[in-house]
Protein backbone atom coordinates (compact mmCIF):
# COMPACT_ATOMS: atom_id res chain seq x y z
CA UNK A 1 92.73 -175.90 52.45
CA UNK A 2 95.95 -174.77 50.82
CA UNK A 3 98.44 -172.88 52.13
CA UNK A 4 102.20 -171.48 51.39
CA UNK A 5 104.73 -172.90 50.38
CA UNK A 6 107.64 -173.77 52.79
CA UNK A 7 109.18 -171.07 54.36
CA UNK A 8 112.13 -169.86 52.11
CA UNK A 9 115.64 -168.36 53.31
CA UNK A 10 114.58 -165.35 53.99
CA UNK A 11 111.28 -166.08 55.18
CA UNK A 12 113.26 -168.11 58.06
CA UNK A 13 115.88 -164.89 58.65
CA UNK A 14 112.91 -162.40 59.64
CA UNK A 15 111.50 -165.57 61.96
CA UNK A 16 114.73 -165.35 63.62
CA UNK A 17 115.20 -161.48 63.56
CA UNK A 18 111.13 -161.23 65.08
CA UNK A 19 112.10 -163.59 67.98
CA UNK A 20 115.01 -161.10 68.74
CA UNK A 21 112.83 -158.35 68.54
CA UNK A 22 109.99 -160.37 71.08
CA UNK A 23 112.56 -160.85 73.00
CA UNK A 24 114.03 -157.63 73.54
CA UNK A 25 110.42 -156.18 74.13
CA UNK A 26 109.34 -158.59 76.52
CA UNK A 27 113.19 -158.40 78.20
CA UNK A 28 112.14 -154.60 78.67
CA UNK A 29 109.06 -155.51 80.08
CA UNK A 30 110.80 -157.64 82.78
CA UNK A 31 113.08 -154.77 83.17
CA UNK A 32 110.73 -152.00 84.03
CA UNK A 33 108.84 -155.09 86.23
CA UNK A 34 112.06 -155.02 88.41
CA UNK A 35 112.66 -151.27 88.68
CA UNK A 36 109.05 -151.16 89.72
CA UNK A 37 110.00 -153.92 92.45
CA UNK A 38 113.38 -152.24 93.66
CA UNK A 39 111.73 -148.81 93.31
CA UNK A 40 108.97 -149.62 95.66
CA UNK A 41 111.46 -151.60 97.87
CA UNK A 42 113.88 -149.01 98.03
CA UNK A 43 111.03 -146.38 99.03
CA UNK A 44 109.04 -148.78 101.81
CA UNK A 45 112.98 -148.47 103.42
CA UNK A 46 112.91 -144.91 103.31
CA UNK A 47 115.66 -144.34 100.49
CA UNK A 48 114.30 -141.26 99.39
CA UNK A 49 111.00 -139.51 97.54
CA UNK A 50 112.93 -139.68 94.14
CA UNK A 51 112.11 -143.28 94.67
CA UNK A 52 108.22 -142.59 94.06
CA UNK A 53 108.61 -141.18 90.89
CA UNK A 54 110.68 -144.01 89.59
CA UNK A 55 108.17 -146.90 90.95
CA UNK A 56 105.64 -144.59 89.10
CA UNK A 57 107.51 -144.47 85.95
CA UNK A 58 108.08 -148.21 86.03
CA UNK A 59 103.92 -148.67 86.95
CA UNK A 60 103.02 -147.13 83.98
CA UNK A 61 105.50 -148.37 81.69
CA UNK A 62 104.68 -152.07 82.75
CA UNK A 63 100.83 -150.97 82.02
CA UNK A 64 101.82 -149.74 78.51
CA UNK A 65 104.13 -152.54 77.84
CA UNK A 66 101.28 -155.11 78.77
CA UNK A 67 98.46 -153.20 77.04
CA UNK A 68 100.86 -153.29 73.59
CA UNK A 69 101.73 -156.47 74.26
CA UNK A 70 98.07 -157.38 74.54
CA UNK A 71 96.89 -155.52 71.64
CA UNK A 72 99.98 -156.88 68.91
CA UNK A 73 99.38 -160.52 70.81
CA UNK A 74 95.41 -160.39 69.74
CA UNK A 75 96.00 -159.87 66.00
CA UNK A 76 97.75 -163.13 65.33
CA UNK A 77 95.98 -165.43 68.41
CA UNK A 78 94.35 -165.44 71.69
CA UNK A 79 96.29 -163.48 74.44
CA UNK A 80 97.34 -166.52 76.80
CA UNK A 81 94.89 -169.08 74.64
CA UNK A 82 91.74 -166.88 76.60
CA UNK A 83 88.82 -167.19 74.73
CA UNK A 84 88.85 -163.12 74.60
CA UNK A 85 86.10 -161.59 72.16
CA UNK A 86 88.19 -159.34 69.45
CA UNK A 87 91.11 -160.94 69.21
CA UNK A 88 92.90 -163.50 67.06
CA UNK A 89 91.83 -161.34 64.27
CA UNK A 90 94.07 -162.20 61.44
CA UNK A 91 92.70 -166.20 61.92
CA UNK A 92 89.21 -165.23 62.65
CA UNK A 93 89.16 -162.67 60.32
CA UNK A 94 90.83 -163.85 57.16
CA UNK A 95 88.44 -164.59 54.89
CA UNK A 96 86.56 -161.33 55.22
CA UNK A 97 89.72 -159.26 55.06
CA UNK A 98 90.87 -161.20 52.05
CA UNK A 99 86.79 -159.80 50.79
CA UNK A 100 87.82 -156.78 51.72
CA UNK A 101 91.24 -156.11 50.19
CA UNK A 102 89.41 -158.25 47.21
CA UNK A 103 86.91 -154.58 47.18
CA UNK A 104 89.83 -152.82 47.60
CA UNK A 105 91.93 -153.34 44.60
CA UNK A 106 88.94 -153.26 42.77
CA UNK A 107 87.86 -149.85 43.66
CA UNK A 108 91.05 -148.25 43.72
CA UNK A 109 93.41 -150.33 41.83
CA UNK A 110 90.44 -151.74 38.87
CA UNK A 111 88.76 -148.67 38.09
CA UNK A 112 88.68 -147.07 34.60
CA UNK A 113 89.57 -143.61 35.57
CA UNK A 114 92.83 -144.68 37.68
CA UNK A 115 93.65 -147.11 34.52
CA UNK A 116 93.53 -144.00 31.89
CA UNK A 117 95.21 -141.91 34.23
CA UNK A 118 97.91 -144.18 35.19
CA UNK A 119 98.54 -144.69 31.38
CA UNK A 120 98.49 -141.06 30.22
CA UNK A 121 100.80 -140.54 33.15
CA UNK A 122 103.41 -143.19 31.83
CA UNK A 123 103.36 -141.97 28.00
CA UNK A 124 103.18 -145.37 26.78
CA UNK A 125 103.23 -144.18 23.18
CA UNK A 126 106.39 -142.12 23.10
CA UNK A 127 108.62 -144.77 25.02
CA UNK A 128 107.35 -147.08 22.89
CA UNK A 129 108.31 -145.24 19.73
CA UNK A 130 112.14 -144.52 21.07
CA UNK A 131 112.55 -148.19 21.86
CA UNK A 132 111.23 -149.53 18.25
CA UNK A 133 113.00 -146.73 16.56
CA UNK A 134 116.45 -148.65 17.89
CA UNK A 135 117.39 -150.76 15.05
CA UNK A 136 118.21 -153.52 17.42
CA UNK A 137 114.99 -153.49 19.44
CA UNK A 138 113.32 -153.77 15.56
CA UNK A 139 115.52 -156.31 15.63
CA UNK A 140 114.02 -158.38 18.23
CA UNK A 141 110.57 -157.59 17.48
CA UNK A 142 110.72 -159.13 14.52
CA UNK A 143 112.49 -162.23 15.36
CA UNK A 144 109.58 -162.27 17.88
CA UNK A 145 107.15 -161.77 15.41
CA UNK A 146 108.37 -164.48 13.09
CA UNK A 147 108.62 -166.96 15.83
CA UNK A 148 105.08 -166.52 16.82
CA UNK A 149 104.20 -166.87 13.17
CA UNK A 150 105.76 -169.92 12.83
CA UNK A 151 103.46 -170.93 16.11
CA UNK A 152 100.82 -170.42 15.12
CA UNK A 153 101.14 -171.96 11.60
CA UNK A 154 102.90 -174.79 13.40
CA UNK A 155 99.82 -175.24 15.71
CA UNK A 156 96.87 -175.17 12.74
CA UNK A 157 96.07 -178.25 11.13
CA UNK A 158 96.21 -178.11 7.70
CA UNK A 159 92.72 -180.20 7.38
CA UNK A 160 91.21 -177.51 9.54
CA UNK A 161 92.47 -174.62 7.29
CA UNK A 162 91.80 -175.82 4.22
CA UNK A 163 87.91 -176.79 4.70
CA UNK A 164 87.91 -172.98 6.06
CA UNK A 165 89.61 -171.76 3.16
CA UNK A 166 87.83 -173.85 0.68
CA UNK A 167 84.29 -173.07 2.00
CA UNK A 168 84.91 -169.42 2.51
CA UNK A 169 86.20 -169.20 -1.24
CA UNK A 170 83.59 -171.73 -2.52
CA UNK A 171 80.63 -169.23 -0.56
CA UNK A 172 82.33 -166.25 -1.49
CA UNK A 173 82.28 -167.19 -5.52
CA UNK A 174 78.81 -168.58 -4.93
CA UNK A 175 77.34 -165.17 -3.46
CA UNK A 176 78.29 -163.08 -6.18
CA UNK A 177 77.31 -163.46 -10.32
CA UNK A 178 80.38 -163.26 -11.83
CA UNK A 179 78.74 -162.95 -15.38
CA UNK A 180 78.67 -159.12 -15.52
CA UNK A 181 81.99 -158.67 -14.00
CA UNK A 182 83.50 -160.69 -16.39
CA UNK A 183 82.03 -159.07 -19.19
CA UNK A 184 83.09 -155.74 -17.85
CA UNK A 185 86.15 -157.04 -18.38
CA UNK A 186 86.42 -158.38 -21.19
CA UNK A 187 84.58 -155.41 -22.36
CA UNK A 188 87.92 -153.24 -21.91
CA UNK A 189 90.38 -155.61 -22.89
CA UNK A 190 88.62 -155.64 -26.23
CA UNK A 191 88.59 -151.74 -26.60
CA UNK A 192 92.24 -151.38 -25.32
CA UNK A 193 92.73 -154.06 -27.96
CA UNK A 194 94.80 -156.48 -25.40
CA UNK A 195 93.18 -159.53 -26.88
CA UNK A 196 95.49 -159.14 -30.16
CA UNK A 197 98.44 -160.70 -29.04
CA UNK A 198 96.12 -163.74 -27.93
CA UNK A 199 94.95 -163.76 -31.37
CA UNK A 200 98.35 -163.57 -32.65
CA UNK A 201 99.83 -166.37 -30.80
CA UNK A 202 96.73 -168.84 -31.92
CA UNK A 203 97.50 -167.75 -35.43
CA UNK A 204 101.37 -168.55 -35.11
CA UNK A 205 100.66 -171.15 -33.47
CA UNK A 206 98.12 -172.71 -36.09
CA UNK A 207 99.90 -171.72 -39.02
CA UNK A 208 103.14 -173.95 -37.16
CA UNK A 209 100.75 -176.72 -36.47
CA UNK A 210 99.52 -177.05 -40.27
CA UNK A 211 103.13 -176.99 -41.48
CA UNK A 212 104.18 -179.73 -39.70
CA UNK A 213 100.83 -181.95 -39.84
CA UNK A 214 99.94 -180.81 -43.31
CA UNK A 215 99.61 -184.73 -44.14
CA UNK A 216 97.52 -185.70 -40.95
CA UNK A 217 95.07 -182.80 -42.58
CA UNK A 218 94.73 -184.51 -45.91
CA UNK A 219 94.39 -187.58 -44.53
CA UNK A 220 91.37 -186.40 -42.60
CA UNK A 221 89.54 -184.34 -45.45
CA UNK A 222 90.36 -187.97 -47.79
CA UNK A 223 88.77 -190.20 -45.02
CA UNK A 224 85.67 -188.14 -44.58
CA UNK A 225 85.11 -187.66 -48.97
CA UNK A 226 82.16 -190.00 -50.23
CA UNK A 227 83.18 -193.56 -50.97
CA UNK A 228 81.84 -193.59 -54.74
CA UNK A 229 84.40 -190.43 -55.05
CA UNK A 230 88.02 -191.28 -57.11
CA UNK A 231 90.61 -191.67 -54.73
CA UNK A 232 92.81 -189.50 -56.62
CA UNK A 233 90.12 -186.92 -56.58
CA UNK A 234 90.16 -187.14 -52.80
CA UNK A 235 93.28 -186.42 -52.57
CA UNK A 236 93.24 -183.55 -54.77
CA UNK A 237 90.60 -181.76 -52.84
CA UNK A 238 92.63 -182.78 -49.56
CA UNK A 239 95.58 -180.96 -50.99
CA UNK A 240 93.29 -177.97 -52.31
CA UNK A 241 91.20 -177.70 -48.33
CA UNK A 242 94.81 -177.90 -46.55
CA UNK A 243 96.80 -175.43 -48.91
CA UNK A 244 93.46 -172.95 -48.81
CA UNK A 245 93.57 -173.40 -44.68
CA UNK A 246 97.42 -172.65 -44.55
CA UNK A 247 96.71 -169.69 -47.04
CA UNK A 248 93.83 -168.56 -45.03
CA UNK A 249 95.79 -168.78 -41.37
CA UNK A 250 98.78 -167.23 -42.72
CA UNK A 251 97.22 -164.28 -44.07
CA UNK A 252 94.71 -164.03 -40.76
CA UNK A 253 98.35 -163.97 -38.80
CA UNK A 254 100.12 -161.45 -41.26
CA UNK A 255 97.73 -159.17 -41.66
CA UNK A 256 96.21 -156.91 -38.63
CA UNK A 257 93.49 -155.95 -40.37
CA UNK A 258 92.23 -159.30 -41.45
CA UNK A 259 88.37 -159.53 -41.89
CA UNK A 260 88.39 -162.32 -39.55
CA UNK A 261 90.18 -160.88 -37.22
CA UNK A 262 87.37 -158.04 -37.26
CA UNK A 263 85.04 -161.17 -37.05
CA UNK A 264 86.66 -162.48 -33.90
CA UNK A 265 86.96 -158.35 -32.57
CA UNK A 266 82.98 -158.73 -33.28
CA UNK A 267 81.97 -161.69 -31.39
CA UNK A 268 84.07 -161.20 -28.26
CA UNK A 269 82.38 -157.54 -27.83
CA UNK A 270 78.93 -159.28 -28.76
CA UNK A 271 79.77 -161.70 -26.22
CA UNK A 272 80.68 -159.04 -23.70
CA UNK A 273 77.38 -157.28 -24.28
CA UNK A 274 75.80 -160.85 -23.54
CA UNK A 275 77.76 -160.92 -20.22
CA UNK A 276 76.96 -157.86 -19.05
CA UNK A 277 72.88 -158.02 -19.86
CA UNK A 278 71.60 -161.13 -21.53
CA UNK A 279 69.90 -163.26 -18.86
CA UNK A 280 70.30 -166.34 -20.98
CA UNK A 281 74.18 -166.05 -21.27
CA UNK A 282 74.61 -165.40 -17.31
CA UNK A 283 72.25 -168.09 -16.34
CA UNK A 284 74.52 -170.57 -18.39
CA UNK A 285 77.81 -168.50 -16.73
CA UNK A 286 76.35 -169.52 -13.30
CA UNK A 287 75.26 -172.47 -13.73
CA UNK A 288 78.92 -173.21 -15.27
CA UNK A 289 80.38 -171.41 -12.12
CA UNK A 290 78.57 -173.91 -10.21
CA UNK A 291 79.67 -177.13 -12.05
CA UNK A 292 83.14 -175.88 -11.54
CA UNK A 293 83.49 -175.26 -7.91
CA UNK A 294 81.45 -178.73 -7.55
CA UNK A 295 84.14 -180.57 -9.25
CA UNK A 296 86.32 -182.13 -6.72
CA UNK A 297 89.55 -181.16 -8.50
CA UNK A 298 89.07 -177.63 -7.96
CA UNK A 299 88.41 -178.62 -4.35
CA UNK A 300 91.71 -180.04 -4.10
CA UNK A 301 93.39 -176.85 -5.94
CA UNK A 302 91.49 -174.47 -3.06
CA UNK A 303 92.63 -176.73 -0.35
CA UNK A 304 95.94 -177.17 -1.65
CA UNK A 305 96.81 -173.56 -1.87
CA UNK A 306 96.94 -173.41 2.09
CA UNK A 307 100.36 -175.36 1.79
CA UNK A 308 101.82 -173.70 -0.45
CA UNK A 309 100.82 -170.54 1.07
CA UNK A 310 101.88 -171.73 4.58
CA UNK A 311 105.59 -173.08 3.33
CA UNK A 312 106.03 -169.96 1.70
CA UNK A 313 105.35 -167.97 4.52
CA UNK A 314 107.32 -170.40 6.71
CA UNK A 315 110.22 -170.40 5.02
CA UNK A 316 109.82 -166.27 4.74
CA UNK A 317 109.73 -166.06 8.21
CA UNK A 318 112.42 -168.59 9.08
CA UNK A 319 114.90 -166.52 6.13
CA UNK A 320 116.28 -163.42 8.17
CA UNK A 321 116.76 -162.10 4.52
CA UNK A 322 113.56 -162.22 3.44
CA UNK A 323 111.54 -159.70 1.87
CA UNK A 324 108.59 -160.68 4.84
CA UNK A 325 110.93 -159.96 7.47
CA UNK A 326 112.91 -156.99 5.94
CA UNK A 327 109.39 -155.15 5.52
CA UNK A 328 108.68 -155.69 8.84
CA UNK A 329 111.59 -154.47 10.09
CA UNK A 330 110.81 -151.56 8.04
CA UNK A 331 107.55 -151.49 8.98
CA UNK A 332 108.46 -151.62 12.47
CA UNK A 333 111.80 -148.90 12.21
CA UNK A 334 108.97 -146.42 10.51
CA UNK A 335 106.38 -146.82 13.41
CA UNK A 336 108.59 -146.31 16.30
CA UNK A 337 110.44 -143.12 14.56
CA UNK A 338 106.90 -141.78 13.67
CA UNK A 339 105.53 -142.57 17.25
CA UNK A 340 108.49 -140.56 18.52
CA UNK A 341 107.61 -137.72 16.57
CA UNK A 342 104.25 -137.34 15.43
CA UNK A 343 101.90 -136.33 18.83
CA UNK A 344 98.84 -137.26 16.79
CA UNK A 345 100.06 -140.83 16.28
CA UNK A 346 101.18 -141.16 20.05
CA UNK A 347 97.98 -139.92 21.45
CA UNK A 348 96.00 -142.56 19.27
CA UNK A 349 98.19 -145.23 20.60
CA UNK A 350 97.98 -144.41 23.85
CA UNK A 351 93.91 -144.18 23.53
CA UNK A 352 93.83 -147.36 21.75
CA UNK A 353 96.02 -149.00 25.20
CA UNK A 354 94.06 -147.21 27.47
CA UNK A 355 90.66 -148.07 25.83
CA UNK A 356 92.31 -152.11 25.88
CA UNK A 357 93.25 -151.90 29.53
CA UNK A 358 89.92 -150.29 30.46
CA UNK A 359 88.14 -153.28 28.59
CA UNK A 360 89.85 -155.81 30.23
CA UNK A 361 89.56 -153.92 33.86
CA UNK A 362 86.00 -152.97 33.76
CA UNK A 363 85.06 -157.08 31.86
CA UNK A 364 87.35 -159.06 34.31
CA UNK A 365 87.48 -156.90 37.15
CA UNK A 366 84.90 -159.64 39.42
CA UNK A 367 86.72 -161.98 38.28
CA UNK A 368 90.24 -160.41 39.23
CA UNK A 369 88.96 -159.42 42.65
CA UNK A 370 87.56 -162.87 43.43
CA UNK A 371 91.16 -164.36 42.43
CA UNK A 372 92.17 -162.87 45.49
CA UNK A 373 89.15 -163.62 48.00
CA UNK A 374 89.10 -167.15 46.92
CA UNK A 375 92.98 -167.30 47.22
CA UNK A 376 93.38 -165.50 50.62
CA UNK A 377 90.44 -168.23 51.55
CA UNK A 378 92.22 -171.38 50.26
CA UNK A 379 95.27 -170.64 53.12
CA UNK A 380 95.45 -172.06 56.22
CA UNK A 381 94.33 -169.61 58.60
CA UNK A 382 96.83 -170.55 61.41
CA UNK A 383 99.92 -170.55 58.51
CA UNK A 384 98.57 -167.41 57.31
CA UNK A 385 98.54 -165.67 60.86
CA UNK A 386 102.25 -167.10 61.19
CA UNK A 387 103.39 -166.03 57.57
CA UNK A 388 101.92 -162.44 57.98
CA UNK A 389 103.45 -162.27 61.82
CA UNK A 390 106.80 -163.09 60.43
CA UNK A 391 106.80 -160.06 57.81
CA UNK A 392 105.41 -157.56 59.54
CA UNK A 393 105.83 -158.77 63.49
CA UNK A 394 108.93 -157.68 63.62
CA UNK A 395 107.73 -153.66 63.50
CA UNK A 396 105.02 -154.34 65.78
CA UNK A 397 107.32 -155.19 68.79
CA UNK A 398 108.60 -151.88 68.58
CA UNK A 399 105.23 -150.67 69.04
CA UNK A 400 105.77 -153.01 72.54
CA UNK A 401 109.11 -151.06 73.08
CA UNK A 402 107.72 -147.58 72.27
CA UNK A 403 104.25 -147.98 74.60
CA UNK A 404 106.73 -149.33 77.40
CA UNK A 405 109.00 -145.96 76.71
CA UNK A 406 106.19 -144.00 76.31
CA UNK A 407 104.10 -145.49 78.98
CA UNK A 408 106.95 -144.88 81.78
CA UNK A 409 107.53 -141.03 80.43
CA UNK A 410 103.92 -140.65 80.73
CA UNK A 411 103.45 -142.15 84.01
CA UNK A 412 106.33 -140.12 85.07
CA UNK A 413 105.13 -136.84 84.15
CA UNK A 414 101.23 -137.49 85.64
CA UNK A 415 102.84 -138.57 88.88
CA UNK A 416 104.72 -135.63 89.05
CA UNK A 417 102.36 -132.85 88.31
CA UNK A 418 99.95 -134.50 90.54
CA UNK A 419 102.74 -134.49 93.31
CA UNK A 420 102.96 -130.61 92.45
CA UNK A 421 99.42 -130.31 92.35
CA UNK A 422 99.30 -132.15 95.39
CA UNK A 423 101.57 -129.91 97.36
């Protein structure tokens, strides 16, 4: 079995201050032993009757000092290694008074109502406000805070995270038909008219294009004319398409009321409609959804953005100038002056740590309790008899001194009003 560890400084100064107290009991012992002697010596030679009362005085103070003496004797080992029944009841008796104190702390230490009232009596909540209202115990917090943080995102493995993140976005997007929310949508940025500038970039942007590639047009209406056409005749209807498309985008960008731009206005609302209740257009919007998130390049793009989420937090909570950290110190500044103010707040806080502490008590309680049986089991029971002597043994020879003073005063006084009695 296991026992303690090996006695410390201090352990070994109250080993040597418990031998001087054994010592001066058992000194006081022999001293009362020899009054008796002399007493009874002195009064067989005719010295006196005052020499009765001290031999009875010393009688019963030798009595008490050996009944004390007994009784401390019996708690730690057997009075003069006698096989006595009772005694040597710290060795005998450790493992059910390590049970018992076990039941102990559990009934009167473990128990929800002494939790909740020990809490409310602290006023957790309010000295918790004044300390996170000091700007340098926010501080601290938050350094705190960040470190763990780091931890934690230190500890994860990014392979780990990003199959969680990648499923639980994959699921997510598969669960819900994204058809009618996207044609919600698209529903209002048509009648707030926010697709217009999208429509004007594509026109500046294809009018550009035809200006500069004005040749690589012609050369494409040419090589798709008839063969038994005139080349020259080609051309000419090359130059004709390409100047009628430049014509045709120019006007579509310069003018906002365009009938193709009405066209486009048209179809995108149509196509809204479709989103919203056409089962033919969301089945293909699903089944699309679904050929997406199968492609393993999206894959990649959900399971990448873990790092870059994680570096960015990293380096947020590294930076002391951060916006991360400066909100939290906020954050943290705000809490502790509200918690100092606002009763509501504290008494929610304090309910939420009482209702924690009485969850953990009242779940873990057997297994707190047992801690302590099974510990108070695992020492030696002959160490454990010597370790507990040496803290406490000390006061118990004093309960040798005081039953030898007490014993002799006693003895004193019953020898004397029997004497009177007596006549």
């Amino acid at each position: 079995m296991t026992g303690f560890t090996v006695d410390s400084p201090a352990d070994a100064e109250k080993r040597r201050g418990l031998r001087r107290m054994k010592t001066l009991a058992t000194g006081l012992l022999l001293a009362v032993a020899a009054v008796y002697a002399l007493a009874t010596w002195a009064g067989s030679a005719g010295a006196g009757a005052w020499t009765a009362y001290v031999a009875a005085a010393a009688e019963a103070g030798m009595v008490g000092a050996l009944a004390d003496w007994f009784a401390v004797t019996a708690l730690f080992r057997r009075p003069l290694g006698l096989p006595i029944p009772h005694t040597a009841i710290i060795p005998t008796k450790k493992d059910q008074l390590g049970v018992n104190l076990g039941e102990f702390v559990g009934d009167n230490f473990l128990s929800a109502e002494v939790v909740r009232l020990r809490l409310s009596a602290v006023g957790i909540g309010a000295r918790l406000g004044t300390w996170l209202s000091e700007p340098a115990h926010a501080d601290r917090v938050t350094a705190e805070l960040a470190t763990a943080l780091r931890g934690a995102l230190t500890v994860l493995r990014d392979s780990d995270v990003q199959a969680v993140v990648g499923e639980a976005i994959t699921r997510r997007a598969e669960a819900h038909e994204i058809a009618p929310g996207l044609g919600a949508l698209l529903d209002k940025v048509v009648a707030d008219g926010g697709h217009h500038r999208v429509v004007d970039l594509v026109c500046v942007r294809a009018h550009e294009w035809l200006t500069r590639h004005g040749d690589s047009v012609m050369t494409a209406v040419v090589g798709g004319a008839p063969g038994w056409t005139p080349r020259f005749v080609d051309r000419k209807v090359g130059e004709r398409v390409y100047k009628e498309l430049l014509r045709f985008v120019g006007e579509m960008r310069d003018m906002p009321d365009h009938p193709a731009r009405g066209a486009v206005d048209r179809f995108l609302a149509d196509f809204a409609a479709d989103l919203r209740s056409d089962p033919d257009t969301r089945a293909r919007v699903e089944r699309l959804k679904s050929e997406v998130l199968g492609r393993g390049e999206v894959q990649e793009l959900i399971a990448s953005a873990w790092n870059a989420v994680r570096a960015m937090i990293v380096a947020a909570a590294e930076d002391e100038r951060s916006e991360l950290r400066l909100r939290a110190r906020a954050s943290i500044l705000s809490l502790g002056a509200r918690m100092s103010t606002e009763e509501r707040l504290r008494g929610k806080v304090d309910g939420w740590l009482a209702d924690a502490a009485v969850y953990v008590v009242t779940t873990y309680r057997d297994e707190i309790t047992s801690l302590i049986t099974e510990t108070i089991a695992g020492w030696d029971a002959e160490h454990t008899s010597r370790k507990i002597e040496t803290h406490i043994g000390r006061d118990l020879q004093f309960i040798r001194i005081n039953g030898t003073v007490v014993g002799a005063l006693a003895g004193l006084c019953i020898y004397a009003v029997s004497h009177a009695l007596g006549g």
